[in-house]
PDB file of N, CA and C in Angstrom:
ATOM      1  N   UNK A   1       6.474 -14.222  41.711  1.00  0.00           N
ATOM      2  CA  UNK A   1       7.453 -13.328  41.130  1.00  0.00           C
ATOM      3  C   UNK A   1       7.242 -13.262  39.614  1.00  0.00           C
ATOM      4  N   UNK A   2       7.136 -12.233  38.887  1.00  0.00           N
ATOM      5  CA  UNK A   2       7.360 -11.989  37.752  1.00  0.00           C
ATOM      6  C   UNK A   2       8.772 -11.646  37.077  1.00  0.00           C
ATOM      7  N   UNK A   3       8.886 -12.989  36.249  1.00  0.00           N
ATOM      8  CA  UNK A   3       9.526 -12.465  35.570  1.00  0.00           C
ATOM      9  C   UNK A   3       9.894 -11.289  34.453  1.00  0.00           C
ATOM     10  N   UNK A   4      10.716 -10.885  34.378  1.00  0.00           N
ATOM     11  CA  UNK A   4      10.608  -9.173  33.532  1.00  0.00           C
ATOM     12  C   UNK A   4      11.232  -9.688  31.668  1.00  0.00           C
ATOM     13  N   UNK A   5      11.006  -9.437  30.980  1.00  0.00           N
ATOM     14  CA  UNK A   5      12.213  -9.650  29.541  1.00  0.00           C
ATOM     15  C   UNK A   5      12.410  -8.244  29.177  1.00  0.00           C
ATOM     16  N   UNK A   6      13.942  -8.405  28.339  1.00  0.00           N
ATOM     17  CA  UNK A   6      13.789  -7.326  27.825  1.00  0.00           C
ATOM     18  C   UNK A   6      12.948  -7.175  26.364  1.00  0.00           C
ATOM     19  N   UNK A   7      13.200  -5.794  25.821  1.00  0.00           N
ATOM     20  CA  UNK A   7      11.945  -6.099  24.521  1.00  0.00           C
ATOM     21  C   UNK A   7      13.181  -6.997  23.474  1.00  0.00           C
ATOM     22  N   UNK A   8      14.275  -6.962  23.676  1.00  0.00           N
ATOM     23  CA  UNK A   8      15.239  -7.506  22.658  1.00  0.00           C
ATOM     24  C   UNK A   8      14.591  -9.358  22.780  1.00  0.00           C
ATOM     25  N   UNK A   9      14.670  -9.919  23.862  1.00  0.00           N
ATOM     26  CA  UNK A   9      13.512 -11.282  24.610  1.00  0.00           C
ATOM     27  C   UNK A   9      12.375 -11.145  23.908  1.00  0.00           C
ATOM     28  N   UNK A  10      11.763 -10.441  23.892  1.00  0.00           N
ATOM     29  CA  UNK A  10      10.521 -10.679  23.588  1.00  0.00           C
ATOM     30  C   UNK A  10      10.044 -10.680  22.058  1.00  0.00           C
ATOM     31  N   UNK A  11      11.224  -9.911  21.424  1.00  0.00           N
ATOM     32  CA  UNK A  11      10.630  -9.995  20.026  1.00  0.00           C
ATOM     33  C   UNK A  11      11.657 -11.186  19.300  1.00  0.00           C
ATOM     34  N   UNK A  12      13.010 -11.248  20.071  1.00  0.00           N
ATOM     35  CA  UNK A  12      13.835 -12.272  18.951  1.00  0.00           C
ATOM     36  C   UNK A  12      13.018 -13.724  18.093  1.00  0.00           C
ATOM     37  N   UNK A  13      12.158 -14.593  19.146  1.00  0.00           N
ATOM     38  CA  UNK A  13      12.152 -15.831  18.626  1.00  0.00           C
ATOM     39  C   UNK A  13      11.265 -15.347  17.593  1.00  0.00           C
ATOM     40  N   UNK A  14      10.567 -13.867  17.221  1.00  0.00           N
ATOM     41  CA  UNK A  14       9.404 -14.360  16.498  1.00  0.00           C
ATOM     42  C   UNK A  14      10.159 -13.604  15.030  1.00  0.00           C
ATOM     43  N   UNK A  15      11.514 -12.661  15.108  1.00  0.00           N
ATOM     44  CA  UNK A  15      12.326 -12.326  14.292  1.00  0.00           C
ATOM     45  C   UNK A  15      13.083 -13.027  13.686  1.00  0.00           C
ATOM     46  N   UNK A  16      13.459 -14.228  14.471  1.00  0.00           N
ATOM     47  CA  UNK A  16      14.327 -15.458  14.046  1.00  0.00           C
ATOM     48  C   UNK A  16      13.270 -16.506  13.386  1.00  0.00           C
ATOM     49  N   UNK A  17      12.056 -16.234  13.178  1.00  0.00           N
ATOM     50  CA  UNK A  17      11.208 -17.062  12.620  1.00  0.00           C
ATOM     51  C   UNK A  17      10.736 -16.353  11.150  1.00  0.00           C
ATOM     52  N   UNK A  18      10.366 -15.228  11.292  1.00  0.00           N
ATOM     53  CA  UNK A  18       9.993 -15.074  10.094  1.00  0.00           C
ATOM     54  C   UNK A  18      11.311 -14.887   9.340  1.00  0.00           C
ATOM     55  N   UNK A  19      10.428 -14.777   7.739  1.00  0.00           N
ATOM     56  CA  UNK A  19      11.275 -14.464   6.656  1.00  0.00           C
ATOM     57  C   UNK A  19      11.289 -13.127   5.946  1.00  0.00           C
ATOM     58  N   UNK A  20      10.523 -12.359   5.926  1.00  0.00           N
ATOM     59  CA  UNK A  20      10.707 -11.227   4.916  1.00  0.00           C
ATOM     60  C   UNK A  20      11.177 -10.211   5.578  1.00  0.00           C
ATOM     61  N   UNK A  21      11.944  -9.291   5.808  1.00  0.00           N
ATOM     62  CA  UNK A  21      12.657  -8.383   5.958  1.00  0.00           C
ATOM     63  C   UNK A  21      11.631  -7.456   6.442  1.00  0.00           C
ATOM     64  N   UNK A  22      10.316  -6.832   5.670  1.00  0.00           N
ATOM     65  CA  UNK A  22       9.479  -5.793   5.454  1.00  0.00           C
ATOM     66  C   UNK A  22       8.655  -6.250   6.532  1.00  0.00           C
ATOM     67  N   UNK A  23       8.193  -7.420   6.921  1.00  0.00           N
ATOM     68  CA  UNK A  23       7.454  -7.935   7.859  1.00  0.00           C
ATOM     69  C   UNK A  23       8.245  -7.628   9.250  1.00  0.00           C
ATOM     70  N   UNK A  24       9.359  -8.050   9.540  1.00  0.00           N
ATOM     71  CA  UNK A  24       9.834  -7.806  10.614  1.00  0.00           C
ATOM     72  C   UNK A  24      10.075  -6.471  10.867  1.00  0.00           C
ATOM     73  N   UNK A  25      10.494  -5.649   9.595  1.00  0.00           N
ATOM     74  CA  UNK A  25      10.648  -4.095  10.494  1.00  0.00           C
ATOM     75  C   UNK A  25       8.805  -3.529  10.592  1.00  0.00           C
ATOM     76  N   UNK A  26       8.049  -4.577   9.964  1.00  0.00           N
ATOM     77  CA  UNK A  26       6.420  -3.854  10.586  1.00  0.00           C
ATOM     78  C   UNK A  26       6.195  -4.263  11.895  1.00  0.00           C
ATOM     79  N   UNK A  27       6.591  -5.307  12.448  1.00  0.00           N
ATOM     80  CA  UNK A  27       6.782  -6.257  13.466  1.00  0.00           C
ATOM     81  C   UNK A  27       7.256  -5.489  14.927  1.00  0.00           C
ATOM     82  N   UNK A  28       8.704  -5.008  14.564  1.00  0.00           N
ATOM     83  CA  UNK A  28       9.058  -4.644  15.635  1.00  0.00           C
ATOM     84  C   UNK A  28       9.083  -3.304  15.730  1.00  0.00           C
ATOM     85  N   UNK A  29       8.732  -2.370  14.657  1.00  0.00           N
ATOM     86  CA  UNK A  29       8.066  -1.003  14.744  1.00  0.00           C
ATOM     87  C   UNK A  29       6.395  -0.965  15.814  1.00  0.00           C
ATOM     88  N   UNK A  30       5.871  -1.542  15.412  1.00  0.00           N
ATOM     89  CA  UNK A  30       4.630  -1.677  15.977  1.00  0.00           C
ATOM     90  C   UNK A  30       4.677  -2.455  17.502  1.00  0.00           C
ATOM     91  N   UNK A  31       5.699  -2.863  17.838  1.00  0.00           N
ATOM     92  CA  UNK A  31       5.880  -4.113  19.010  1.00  0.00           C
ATOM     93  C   UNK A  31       6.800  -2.693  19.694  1.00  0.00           C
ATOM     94  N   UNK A  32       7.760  -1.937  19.193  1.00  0.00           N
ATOM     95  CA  UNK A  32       8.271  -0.955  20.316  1.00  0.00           C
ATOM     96  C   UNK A  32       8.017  -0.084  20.782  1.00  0.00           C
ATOM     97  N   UNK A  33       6.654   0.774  19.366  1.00  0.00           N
ATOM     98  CA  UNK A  33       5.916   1.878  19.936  1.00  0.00           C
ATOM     99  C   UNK A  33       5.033   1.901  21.136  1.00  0.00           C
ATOM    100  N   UNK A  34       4.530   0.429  21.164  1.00  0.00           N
ATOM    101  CA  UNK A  34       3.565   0.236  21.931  1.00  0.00           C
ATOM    102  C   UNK A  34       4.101  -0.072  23.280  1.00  0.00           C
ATOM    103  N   UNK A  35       5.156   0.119  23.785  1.00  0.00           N
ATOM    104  CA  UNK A  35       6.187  -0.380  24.728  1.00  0.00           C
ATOM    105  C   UNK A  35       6.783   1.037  25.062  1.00  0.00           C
ATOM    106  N   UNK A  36       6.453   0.941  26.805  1.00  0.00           N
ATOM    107  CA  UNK A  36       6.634   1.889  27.738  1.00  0.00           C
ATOM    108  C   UNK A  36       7.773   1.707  28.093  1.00  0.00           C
ATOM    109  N   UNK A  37       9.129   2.357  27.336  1.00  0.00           N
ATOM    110  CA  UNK A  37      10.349   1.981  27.490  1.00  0.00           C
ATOM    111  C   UNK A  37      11.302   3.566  27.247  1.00  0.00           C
ATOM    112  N   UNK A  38      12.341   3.558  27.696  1.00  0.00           N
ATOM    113  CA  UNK A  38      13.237   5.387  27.559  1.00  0.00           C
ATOM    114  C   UNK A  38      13.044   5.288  26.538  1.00  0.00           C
ATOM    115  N   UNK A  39      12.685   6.545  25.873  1.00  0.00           N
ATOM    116  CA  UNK A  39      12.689   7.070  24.554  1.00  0.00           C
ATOM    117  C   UNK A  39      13.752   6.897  23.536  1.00  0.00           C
ATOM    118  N   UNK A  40      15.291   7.460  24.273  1.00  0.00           N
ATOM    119  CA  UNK A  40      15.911   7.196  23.688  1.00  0.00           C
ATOM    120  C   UNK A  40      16.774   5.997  23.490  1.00  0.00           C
ATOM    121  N   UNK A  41      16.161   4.619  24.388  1.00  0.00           N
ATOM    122  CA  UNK A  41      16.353   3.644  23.565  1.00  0.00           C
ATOM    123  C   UNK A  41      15.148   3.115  22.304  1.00  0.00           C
ATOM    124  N   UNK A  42      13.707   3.440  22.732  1.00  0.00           N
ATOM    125  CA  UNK A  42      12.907   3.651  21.195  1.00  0.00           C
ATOM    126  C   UNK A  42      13.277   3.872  20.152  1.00  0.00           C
ATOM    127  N   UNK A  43      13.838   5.105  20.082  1.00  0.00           N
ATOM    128  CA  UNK A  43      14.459   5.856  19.178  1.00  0.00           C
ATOM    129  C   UNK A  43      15.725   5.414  18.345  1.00  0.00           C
ATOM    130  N   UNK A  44      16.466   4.670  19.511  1.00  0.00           N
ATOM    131  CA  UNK A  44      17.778   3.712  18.458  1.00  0.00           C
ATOM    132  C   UNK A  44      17.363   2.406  18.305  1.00  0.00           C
ATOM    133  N   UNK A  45      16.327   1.631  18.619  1.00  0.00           N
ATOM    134  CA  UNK A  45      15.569   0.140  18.362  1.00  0.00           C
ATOM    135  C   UNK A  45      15.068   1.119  17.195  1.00  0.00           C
ATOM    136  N   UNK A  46      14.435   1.631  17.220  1.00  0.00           N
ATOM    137  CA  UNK A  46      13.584   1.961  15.567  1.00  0.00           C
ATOM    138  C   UNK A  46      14.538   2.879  14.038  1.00  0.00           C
ATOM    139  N   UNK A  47      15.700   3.255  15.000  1.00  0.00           N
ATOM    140  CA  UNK A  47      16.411   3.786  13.804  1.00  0.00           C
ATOM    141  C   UNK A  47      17.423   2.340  13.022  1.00  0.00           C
ATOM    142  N   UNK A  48      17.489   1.606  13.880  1.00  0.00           N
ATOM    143  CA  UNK A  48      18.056  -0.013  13.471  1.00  0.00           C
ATOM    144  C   UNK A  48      17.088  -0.193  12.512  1.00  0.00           C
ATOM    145  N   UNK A  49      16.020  -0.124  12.891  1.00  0.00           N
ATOM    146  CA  UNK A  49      14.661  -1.278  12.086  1.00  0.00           C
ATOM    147  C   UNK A  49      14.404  -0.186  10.440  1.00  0.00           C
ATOM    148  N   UNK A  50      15.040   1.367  10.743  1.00  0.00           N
ATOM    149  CA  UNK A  50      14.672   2.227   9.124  1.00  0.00           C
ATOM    150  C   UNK A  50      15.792   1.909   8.657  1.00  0.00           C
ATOM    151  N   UNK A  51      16.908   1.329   9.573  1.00  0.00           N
ATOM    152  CA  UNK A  51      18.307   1.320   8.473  1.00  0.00           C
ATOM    153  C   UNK A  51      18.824  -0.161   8.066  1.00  0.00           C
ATOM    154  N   UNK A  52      17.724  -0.861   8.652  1.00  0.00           N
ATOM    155  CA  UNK A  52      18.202  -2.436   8.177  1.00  0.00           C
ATOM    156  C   UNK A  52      18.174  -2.909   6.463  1.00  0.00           C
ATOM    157  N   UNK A  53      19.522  -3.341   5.975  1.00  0.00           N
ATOM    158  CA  UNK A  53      19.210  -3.512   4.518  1.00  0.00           C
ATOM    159  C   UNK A  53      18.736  -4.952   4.155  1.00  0.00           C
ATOM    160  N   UNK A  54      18.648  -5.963   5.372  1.00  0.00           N
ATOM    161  CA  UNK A  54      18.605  -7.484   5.077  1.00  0.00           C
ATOM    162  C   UNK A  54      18.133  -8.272   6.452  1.00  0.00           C
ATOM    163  N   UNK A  55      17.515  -8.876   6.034  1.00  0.00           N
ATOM    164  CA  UNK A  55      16.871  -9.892   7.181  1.00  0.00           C
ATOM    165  C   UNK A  55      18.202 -10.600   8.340  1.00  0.00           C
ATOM    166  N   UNK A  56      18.919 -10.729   7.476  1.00  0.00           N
ATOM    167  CA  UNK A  56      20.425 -11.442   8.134  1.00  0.00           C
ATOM    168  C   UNK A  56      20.758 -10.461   9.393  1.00  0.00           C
ATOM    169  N   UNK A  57      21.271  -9.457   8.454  1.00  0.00           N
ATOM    170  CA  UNK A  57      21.954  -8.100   9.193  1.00  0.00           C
ATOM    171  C   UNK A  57      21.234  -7.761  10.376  1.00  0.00           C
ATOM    172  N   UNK A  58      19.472  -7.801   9.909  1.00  0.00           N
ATOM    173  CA  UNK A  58      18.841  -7.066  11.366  1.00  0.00           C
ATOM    174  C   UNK A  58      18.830  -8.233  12.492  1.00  0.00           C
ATOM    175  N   UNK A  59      18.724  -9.650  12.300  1.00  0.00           N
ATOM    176  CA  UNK A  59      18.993 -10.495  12.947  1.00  0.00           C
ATOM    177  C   UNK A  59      20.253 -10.353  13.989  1.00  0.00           C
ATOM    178  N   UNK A  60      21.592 -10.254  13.032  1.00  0.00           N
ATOM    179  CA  UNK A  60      22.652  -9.772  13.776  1.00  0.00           C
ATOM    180  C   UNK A  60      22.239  -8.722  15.130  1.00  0.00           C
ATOM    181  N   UNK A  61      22.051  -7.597  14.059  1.00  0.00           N
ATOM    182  CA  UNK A  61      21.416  -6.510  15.680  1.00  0.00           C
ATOM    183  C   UNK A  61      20.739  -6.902  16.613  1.00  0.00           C
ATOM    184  N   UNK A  62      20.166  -8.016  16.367  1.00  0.00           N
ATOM    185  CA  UNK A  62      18.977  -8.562  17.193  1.00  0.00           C
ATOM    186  C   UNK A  62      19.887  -9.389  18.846  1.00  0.00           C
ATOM    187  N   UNK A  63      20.745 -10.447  17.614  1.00  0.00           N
ATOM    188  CA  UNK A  63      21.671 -11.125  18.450  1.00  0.00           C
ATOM    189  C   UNK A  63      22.843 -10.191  19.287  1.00  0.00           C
ATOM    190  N   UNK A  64      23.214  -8.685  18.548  1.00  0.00           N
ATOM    191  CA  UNK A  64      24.182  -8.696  19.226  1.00  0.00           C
ATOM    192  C   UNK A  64      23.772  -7.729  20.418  1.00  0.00           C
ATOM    193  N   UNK A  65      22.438  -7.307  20.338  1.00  0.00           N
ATOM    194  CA  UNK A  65      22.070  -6.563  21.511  1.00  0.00           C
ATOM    195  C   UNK A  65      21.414  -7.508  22.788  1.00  0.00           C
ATOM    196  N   UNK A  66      21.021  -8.507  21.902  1.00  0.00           N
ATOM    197  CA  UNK A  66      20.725  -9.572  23.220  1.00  0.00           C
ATOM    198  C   UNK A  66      22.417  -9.626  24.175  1.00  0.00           C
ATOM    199  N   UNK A  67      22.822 -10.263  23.564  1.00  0.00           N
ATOM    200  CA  UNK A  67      24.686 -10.084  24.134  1.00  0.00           C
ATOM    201  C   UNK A  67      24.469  -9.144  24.752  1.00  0.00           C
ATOM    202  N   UNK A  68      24.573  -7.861  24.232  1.00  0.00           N
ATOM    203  CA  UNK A  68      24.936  -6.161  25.168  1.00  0.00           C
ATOM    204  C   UNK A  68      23.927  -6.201  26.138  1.00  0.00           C
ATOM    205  N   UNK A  69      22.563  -5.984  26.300  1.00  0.00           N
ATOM    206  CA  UNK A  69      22.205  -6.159  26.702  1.00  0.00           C
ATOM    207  C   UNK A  69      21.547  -7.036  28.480  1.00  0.00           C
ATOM    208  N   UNK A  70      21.703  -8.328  27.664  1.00  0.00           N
ATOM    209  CA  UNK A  70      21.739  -9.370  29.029  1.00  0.00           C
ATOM    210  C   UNK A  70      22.530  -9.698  29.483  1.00  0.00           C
ATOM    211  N   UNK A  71      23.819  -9.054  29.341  1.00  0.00           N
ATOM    212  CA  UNK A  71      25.126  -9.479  30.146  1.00  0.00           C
ATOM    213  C   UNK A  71      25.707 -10.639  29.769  1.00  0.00           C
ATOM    214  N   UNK A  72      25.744 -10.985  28.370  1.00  0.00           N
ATOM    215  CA  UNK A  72      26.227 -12.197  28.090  1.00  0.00           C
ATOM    216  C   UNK A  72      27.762 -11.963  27.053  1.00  0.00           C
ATOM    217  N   UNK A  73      28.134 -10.819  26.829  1.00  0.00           N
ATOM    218  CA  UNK A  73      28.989 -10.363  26.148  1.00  0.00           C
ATOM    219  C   UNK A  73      29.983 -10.834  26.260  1.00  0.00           C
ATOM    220  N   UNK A  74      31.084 -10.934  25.605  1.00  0.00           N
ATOM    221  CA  UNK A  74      32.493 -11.990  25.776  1.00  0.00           C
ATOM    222  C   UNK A  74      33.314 -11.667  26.471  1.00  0.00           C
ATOM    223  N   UNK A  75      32.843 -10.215  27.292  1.00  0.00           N
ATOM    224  CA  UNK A  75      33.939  -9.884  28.932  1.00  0.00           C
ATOM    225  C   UNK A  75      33.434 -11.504  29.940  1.00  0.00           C
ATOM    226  N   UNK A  76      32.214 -11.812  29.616  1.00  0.00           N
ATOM    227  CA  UNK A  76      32.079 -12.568  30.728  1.00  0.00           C
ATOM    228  C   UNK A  76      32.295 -14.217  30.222  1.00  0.00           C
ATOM    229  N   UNK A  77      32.744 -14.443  29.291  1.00  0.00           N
ATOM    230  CA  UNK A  77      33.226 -16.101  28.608  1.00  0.00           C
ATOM    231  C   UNK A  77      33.868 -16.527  29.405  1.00  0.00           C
ATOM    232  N   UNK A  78      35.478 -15.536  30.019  1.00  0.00           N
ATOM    233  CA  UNK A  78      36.421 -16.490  30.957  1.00  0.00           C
ATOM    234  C   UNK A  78      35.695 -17.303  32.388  1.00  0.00           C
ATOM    235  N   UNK A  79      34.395 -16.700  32.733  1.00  0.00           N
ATOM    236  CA  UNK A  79      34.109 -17.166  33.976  1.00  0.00           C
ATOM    237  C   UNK A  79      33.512 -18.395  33.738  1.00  0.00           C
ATOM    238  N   UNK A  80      33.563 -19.179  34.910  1.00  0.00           N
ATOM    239  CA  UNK A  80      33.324 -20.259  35.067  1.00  0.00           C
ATOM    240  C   UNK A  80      31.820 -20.868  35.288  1.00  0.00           C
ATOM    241  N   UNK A  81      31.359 -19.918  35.736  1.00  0.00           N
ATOM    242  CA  UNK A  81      29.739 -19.787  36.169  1.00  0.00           C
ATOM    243  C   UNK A  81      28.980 -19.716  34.718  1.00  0.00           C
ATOM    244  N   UNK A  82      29.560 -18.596  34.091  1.00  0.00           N
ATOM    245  CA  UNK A  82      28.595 -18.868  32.732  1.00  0.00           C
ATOM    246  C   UNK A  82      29.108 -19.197  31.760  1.00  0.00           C
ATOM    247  N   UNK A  83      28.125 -19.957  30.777  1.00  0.00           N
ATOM    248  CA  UNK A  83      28.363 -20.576  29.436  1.00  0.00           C
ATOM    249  C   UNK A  83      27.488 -19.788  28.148  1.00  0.00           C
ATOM    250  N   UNK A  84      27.944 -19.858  27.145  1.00  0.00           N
ATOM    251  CA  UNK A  84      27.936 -19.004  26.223  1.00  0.00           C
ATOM    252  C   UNK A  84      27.862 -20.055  24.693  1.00  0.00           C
ATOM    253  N   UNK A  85      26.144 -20.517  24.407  1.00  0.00           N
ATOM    254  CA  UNK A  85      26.278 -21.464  23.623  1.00  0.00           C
ATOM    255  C   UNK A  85      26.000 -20.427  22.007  1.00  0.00           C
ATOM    256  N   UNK A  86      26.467 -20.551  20.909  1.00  0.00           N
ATOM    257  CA  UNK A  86      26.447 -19.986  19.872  1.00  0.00           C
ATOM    258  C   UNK A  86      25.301 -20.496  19.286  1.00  0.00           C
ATOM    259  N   UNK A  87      24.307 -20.207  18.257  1.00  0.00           N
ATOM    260  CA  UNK A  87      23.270 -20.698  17.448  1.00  0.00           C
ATOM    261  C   UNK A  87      23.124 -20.392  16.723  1.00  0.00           C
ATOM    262  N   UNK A  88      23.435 -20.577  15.318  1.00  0.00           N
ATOM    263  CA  UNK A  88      23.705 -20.599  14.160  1.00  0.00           C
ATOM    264  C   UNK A  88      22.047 -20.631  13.346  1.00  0.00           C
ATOM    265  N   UNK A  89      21.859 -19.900  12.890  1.00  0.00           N
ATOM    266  CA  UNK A  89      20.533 -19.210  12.258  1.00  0.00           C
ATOM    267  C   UNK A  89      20.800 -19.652  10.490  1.00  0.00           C
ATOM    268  N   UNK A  90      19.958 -20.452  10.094  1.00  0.00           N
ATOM    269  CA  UNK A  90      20.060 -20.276   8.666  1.00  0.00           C
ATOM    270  C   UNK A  90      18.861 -19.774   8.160  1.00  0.00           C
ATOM    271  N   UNK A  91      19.193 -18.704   7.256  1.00  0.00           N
ATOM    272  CA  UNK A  91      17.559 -17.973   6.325  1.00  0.00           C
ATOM    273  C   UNK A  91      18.116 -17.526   5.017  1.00  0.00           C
ATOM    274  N   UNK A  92      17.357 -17.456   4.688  1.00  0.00           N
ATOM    275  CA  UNK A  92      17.127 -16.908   3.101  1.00  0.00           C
ATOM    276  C   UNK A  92      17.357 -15.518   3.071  1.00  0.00           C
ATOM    277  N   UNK A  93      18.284 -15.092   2.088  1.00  0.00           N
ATOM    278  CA  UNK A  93      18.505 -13.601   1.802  1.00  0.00           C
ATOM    279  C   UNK A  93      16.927 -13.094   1.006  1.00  0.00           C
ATOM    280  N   UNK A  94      17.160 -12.010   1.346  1.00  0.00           N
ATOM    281  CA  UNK A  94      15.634 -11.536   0.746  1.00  0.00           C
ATOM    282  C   UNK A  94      15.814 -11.219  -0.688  1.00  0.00           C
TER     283      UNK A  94
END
């Protein structure tokens, strides 16, 4: 069985690693074009990455679409089945 990620999976750990702002929107510009995915989610992943003003901020987007995304959003905290651990990111403002 293969597992599937989404592209939000596949690019976070290496977004949560670097540091410069300019690097990551070359990063994940070049990492979504190349990705056979609906257009018009292309199109709003890359209008995030022309309107990001700070490494922090695009991080945020990063984290909060993982949430939207994988079904981890805070409708589903009350249940008992899943857990919802927070991870606290420290970086350097650019």
């Amino acid at each position: 069985m293969i597992a599937i990620k989404s592209i939000f999976e596949q690019i976070s750990t290496t977004v949560f690693t670097m540091k410069n702002l300019n690097e990551v929107k070359e990063y994940v510009k070049t990492f979504v074009k190349d990705k056979d995915i609906n257009e018009k989610d292309k199109q709003s992943i890359l209008r995030e990455v022309d309107n990001a003003k700070s490494l922090v901020k695009f991080q945020q987007y990063i984290c909060n679409a993982l949430l939207k995304y994988e079904g981890m959003g805070m409708n589903k905290i009350n249940k008992p089945k899943d857990h919802i651990t927070a991870i606290i990111i420290e970086t350097e403002e650019d």
